[in-house]
N, C-alpha and C. Protein backbone atom coordinates (compact mmCIF):
# COMPACT_ATOMS: atom_id res chain seq x y z
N UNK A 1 -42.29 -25.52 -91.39
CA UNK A 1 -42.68 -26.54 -90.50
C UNK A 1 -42.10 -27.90 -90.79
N UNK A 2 -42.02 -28.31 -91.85
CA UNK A 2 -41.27 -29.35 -92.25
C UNK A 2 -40.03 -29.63 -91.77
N UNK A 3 -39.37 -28.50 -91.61
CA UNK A 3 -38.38 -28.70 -91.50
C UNK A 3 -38.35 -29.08 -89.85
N UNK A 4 -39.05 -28.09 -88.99
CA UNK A 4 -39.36 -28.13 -87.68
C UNK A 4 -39.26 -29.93 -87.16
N UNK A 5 -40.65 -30.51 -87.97
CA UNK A 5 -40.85 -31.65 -87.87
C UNK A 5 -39.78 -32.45 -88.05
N UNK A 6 -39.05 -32.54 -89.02
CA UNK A 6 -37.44 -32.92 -89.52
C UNK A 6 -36.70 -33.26 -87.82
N UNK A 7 -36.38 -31.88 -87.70
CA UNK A 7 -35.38 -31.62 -86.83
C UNK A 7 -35.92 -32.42 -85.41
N UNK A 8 -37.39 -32.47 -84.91
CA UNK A 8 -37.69 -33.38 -84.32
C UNK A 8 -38.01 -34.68 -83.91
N UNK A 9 -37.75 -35.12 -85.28
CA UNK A 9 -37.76 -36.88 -85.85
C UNK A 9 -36.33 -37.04 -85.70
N UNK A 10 -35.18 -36.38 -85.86
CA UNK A 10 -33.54 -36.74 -85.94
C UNK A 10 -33.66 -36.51 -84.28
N UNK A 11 -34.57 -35.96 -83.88
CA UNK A 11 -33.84 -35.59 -82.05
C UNK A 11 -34.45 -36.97 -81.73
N UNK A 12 -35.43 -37.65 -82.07
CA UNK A 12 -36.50 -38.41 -81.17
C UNK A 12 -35.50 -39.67 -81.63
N UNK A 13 -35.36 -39.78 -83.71
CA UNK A 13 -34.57 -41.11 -83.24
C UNK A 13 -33.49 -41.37 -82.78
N UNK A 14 -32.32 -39.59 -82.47
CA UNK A 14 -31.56 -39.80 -82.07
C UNK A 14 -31.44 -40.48 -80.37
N UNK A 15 -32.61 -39.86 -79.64
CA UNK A 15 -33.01 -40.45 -78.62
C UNK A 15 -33.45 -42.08 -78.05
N UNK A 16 -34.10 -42.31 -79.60
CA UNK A 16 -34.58 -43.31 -79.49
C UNK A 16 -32.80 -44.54 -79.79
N UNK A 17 -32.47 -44.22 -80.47
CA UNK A 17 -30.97 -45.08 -80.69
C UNK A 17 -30.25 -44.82 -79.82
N UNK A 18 -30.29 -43.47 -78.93
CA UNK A 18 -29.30 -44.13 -77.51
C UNK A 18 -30.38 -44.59 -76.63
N UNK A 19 -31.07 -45.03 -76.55
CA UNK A 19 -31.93 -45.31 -75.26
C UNK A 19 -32.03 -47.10 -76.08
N UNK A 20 -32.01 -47.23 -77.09
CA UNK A 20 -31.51 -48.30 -77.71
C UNK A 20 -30.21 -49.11 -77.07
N UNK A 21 -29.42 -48.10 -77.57
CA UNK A 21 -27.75 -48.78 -77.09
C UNK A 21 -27.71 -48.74 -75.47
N UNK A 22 -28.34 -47.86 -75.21
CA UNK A 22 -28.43 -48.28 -73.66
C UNK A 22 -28.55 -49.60 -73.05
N UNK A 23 -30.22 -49.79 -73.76
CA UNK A 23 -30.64 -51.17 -73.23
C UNK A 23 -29.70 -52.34 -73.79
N UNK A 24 -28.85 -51.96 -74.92
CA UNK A 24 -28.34 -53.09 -75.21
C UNK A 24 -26.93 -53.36 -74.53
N UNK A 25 -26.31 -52.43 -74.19
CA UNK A 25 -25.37 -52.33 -73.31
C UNK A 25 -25.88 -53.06 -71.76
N UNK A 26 -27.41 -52.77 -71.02
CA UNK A 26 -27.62 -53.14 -70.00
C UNK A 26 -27.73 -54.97 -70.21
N UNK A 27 -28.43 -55.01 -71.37
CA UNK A 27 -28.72 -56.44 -71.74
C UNK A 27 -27.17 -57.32 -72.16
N UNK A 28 -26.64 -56.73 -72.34
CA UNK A 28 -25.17 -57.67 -72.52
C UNK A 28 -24.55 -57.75 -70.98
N UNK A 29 -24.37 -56.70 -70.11
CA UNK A 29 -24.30 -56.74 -69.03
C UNK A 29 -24.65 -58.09 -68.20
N UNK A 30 -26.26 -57.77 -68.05
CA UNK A 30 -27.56 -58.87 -67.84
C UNK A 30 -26.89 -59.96 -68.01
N UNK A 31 -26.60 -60.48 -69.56
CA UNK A 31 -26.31 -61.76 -70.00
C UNK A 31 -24.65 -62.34 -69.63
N UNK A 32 -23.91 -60.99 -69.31
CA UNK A 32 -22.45 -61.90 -68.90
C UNK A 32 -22.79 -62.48 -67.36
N UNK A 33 -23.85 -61.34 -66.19
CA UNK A 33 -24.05 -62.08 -65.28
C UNK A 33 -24.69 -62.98 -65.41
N UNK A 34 -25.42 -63.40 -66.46
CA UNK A 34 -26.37 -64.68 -66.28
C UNK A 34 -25.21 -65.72 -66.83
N UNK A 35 -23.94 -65.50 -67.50
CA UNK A 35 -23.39 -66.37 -68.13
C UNK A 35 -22.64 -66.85 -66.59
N UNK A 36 -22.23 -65.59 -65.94
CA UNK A 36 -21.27 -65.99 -64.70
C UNK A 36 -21.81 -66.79 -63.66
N UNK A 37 -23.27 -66.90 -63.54
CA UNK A 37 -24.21 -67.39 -62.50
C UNK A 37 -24.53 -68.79 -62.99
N UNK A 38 -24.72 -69.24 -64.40
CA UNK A 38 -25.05 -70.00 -65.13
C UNK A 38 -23.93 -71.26 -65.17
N UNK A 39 -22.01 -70.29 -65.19
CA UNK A 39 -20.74 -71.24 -64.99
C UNK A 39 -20.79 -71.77 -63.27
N UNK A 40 -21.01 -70.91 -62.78
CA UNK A 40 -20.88 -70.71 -60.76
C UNK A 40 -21.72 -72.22 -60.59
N UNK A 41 -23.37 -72.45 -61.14
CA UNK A 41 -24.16 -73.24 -61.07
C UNK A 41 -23.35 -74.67 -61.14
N UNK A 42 -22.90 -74.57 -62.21
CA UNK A 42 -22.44 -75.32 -63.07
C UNK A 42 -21.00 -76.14 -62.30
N UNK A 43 -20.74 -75.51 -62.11
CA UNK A 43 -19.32 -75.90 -60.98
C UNK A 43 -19.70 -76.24 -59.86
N UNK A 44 -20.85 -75.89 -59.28
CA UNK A 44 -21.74 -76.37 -58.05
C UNK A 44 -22.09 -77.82 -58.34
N UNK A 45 -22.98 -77.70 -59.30
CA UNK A 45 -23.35 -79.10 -59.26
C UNK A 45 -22.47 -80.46 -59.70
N UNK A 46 -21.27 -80.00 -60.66
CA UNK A 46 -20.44 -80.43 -61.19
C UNK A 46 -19.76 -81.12 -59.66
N UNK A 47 -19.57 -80.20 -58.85
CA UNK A 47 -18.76 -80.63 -57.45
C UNK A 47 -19.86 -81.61 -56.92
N UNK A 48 -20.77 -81.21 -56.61
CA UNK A 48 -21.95 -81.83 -55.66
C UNK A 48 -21.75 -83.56 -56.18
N UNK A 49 -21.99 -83.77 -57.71
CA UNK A 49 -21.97 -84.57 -58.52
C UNK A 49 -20.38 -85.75 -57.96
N UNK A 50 -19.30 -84.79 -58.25
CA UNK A 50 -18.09 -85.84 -57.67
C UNK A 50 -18.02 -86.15 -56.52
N UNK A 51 -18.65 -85.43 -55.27
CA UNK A 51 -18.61 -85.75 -53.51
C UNK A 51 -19.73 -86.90 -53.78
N UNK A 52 -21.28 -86.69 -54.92
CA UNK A 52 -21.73 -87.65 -54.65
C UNK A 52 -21.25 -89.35 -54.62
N UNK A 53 -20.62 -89.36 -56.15
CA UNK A 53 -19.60 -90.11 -56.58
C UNK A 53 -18.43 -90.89 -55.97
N UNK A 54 -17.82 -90.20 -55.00
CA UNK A 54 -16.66 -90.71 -54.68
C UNK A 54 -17.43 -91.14 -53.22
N UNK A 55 -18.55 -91.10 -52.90
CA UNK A 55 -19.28 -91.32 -51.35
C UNK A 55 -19.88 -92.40 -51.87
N UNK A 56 -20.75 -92.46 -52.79
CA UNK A 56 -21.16 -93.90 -53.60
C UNK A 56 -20.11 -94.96 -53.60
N UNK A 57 -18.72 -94.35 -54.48
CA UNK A 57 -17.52 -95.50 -54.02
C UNK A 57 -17.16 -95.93 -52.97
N UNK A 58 -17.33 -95.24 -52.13
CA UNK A 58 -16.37 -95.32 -50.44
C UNK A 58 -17.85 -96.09 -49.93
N UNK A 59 -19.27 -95.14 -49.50
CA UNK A 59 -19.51 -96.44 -49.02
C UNK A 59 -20.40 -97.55 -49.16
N UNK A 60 -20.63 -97.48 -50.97
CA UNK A 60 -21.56 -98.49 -51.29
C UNK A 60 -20.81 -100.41 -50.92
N UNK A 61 -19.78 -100.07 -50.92
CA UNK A 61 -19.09 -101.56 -50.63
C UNK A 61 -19.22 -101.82 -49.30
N UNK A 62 -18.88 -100.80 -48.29
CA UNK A 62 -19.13 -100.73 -46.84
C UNK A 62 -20.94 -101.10 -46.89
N UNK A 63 -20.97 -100.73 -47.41
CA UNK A 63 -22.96 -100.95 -46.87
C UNK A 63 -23.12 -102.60 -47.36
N UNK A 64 -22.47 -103.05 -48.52
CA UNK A 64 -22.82 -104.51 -49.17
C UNK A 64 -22.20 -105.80 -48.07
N UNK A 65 -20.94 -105.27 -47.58
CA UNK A 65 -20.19 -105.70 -46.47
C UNK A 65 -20.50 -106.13 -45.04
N UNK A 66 -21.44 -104.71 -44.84
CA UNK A 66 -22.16 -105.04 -43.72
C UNK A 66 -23.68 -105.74 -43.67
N UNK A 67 -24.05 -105.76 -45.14
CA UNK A 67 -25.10 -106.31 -45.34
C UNK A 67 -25.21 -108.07 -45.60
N UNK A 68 -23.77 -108.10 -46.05
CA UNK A 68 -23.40 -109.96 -46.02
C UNK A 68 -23.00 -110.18 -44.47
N UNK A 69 -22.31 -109.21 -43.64
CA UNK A 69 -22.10 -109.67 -42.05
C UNK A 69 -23.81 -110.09 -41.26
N UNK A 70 -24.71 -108.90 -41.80
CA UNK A 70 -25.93 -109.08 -41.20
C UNK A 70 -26.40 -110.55 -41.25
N UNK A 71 -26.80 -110.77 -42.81
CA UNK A 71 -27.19 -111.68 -43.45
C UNK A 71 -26.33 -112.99 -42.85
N UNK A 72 -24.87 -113.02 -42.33
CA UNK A 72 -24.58 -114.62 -42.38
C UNK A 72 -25.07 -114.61 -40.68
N UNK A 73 -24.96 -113.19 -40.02
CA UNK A 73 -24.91 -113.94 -38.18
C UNK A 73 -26.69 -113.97 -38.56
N UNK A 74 -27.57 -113.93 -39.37
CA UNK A 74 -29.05 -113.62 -39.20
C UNK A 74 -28.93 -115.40 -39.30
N UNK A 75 -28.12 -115.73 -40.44
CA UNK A 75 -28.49 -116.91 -40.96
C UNK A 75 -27.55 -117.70 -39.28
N UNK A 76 -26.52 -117.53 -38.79
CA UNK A 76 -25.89 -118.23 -37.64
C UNK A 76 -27.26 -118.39 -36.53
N UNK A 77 -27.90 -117.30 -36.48
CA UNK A 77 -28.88 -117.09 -35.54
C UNK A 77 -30.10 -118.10 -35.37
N UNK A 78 -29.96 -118.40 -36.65
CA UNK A 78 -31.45 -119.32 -37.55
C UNK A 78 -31.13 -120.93 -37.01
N UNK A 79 -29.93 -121.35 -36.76
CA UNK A 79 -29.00 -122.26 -36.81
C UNK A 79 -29.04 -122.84 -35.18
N UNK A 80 -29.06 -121.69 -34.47
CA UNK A 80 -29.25 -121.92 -32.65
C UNK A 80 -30.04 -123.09 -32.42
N UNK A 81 -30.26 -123.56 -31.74
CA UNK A 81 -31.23 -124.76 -31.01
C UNK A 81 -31.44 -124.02 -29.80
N UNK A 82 -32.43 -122.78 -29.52
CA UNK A 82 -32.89 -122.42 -28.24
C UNK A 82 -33.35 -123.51 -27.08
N UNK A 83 -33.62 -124.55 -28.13
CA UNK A 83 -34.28 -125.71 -26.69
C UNK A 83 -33.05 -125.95 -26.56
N UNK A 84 -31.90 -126.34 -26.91
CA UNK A 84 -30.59 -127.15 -25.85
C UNK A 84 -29.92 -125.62 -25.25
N UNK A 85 -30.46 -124.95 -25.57
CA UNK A 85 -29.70 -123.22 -24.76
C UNK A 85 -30.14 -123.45 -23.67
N UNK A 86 -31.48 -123.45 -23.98
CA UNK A 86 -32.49 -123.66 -22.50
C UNK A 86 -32.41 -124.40 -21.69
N UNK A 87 -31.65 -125.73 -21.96
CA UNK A 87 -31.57 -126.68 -21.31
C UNK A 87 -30.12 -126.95 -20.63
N UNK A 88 -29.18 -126.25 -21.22
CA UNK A 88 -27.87 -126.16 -20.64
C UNK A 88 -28.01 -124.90 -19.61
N UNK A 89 -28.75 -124.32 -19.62
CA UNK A 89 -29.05 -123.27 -18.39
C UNK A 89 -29.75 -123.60 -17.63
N UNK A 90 -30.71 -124.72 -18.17
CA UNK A 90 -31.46 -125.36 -16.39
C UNK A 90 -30.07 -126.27 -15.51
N UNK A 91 -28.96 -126.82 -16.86
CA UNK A 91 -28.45 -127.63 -16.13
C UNK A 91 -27.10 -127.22 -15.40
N UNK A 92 -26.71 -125.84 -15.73
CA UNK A 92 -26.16 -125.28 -14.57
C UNK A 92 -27.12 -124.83 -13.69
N UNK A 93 -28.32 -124.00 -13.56
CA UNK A 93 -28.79 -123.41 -12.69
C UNK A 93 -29.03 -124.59 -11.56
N UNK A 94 -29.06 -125.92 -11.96
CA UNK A 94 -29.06 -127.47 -11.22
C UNK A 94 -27.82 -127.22 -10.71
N UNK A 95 -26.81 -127.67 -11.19
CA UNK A 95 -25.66 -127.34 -10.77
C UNK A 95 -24.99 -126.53 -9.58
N UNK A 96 -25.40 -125.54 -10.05
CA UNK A 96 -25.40 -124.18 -9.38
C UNK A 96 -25.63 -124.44 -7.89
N UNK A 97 -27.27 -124.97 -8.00
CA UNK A 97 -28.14 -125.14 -6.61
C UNK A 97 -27.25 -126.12 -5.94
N UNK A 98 -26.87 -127.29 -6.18
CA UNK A 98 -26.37 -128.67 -5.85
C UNK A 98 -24.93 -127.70 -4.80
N UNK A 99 -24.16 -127.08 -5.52
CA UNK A 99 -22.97 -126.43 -4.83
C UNK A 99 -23.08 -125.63 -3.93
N UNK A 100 -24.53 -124.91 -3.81
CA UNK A 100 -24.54 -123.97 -3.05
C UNK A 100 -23.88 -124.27 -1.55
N UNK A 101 -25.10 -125.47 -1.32
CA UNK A 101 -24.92 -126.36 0.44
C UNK A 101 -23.28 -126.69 0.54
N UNK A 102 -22.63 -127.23 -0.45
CA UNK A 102 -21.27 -127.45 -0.44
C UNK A 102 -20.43 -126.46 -0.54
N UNK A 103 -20.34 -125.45 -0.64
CA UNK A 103 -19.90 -124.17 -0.32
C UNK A 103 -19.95 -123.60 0.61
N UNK A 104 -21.17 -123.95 1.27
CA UNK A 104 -21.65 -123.19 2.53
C UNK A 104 -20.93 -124.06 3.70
N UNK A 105 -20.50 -125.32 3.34
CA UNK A 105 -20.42 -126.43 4.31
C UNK A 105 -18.73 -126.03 4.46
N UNK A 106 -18.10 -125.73 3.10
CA UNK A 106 -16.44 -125.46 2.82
C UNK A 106 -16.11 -123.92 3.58
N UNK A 107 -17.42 -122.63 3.46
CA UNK A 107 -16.99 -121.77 3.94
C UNK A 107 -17.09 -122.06 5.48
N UNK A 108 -17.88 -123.05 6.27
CA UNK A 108 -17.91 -122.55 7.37
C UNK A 108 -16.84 -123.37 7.73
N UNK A 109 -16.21 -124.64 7.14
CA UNK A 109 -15.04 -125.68 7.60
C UNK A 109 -14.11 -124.18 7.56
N UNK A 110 -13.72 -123.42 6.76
CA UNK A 110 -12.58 -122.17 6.63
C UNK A 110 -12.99 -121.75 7.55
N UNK A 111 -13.99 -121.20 8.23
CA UNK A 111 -14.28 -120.00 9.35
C UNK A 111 -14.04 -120.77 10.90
N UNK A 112 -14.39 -121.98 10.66
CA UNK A 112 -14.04 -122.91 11.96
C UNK A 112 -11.96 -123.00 12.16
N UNK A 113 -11.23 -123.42 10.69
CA UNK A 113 -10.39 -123.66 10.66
C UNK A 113 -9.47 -122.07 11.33
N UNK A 114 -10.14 -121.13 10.90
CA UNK A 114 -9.38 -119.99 11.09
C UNK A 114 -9.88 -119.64 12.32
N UNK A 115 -10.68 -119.89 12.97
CA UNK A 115 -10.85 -119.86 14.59
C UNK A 115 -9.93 -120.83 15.60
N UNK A 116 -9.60 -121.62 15.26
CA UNK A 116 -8.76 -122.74 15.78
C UNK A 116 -7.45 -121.66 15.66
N UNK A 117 -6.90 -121.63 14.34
CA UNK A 117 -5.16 -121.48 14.18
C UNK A 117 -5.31 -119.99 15.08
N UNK A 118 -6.48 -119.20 15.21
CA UNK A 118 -6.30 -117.80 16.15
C UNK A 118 -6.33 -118.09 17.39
N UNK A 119 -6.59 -119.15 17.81
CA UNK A 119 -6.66 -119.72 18.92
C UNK A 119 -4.98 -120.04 19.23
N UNK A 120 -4.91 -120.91 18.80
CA UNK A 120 -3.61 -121.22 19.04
C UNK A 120 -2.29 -120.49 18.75
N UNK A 121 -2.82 -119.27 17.98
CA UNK A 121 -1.69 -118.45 17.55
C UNK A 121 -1.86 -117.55 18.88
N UNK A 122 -2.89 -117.60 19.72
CA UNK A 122 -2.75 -116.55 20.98
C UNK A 122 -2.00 -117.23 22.37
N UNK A 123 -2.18 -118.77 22.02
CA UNK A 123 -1.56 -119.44 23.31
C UNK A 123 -0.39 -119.75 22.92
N UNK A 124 0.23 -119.74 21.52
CA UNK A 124 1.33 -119.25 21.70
C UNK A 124 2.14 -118.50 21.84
N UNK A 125 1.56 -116.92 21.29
CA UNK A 125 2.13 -116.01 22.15
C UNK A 125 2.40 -115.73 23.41
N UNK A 126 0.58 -116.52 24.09
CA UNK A 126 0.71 -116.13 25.54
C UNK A 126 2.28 -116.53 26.11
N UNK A 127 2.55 -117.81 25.61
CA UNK A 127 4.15 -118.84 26.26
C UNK A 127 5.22 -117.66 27.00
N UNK A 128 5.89 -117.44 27.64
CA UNK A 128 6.89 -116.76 28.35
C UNK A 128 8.06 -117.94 28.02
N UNK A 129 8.41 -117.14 27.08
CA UNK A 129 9.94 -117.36 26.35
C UNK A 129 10.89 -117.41 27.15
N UNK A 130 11.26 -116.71 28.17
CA UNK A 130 12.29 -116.69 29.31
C UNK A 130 12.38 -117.62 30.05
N UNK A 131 11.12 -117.61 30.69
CA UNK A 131 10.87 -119.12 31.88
C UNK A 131 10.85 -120.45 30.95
N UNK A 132 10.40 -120.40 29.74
CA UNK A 132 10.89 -121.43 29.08
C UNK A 132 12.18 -122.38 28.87
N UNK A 133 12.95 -121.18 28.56
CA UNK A 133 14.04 -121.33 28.16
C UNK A 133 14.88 -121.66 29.49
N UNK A 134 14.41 -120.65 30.58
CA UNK A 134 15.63 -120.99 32.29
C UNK A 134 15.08 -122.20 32.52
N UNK A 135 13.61 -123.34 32.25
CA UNK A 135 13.16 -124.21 32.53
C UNK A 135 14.18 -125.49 32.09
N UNK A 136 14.58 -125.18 30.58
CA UNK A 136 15.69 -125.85 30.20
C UNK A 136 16.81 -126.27 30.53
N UNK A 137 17.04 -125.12 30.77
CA UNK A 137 18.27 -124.96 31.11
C UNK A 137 18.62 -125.49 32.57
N UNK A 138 17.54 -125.41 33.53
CA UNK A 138 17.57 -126.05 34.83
C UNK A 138 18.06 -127.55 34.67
N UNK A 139 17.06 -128.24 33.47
CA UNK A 139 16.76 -129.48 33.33
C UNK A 139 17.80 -129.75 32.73
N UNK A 140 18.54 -129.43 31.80
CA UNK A 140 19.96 -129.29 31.31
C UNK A 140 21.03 -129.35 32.53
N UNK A 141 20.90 -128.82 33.71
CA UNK A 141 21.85 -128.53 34.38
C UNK A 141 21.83 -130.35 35.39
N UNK A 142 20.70 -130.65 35.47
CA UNK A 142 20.29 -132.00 36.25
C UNK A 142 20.21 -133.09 35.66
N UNK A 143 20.27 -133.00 34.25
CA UNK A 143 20.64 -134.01 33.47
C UNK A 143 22.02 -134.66 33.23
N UNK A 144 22.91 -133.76 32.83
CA UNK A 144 24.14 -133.88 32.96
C UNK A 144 24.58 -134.65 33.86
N UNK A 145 25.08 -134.07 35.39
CA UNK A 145 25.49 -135.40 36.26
C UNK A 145 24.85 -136.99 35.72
N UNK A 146 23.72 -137.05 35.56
CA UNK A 146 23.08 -138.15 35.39
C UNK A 146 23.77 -138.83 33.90
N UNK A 147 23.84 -138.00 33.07
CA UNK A 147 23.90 -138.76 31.70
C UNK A 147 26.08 -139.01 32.21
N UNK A 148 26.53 -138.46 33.17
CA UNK A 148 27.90 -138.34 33.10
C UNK A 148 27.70 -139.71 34.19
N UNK A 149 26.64 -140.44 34.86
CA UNK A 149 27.05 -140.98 35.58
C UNK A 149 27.06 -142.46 34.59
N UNK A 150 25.67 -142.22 33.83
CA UNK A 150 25.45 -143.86 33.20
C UNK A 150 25.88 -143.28 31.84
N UNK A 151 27.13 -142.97 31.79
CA UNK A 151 28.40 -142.57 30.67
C UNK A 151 27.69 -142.71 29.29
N UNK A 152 26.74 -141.65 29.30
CA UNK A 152 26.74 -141.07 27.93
C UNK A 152 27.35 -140.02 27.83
């Protein structure tokens, strides 16, 4: 029996030492992926880290830039005299009113003026150019003797 027992202690720890090297084989495994997941991380944040970086450079000056533009038109703003704003807009809207009647008085002098020249641009068309002209020419023809008599 001893021996029995023997032969079953060499099977069990032989069992037991590969079921050993097993796990240690699975556990080195384990640990290169945790090493590969651990570099992957690592390069993640490493990146994340320089986009943060080089966005801090680019636009922390842009933000200080626009924060002195704010700051001087806030301070230009401070500077206004709303009462003489106010008061140069009553004194066109015065203005304004004062021209209206004189505008109205200039457009209708134009609407009168351009009724006249259509007027007269129709009575001169109406004219008969022909009888005009033989009218002349009559008077041309009766002038002559006359100007040939008192010698011009």
């Amino acid at each position: 029996m001893p021996e029995n027992i023997s032969a079953q202690t060499s099977e069990n720890i032989a069992s037991l030492l590969s079921e050993i090297s097993s796990n240690t084989k699975r556990q080195a495994e384990y640990s290169r992926r945790q090493l590969l997941f651990s570099r992957l991380t690592f390069a993640v944040v490493a990146l994340i880290l320089v986009v943060a970086i080089i966005a801090a450079v680019i636009l922390i000056p842009k933000a200080v830039h626009m924060m002195d533009s704010v700051t001087a038109i806030s301070e230009q703003l401070q500077t206004l005299d709303l009462s003489a704003i106010t008061e140069m807009a009553a004194e066109f809207q015065s203005i304004a009113s004062k021209l209206a009647p004189t505008l109205d008085t200039i457009n209708s002098a134009v609407t009168d003026a351009q009724a006249d020249l259509t007027a007269a641009f129709e009575k001169l068309n109406s004219i008969d150019l022909k009888k005009l002209n033989d009218a002349i020419s009559d008077l041309s023809a009766i002038i002559r003797p006359l100007a040939n008599l008192f010698g011009r």
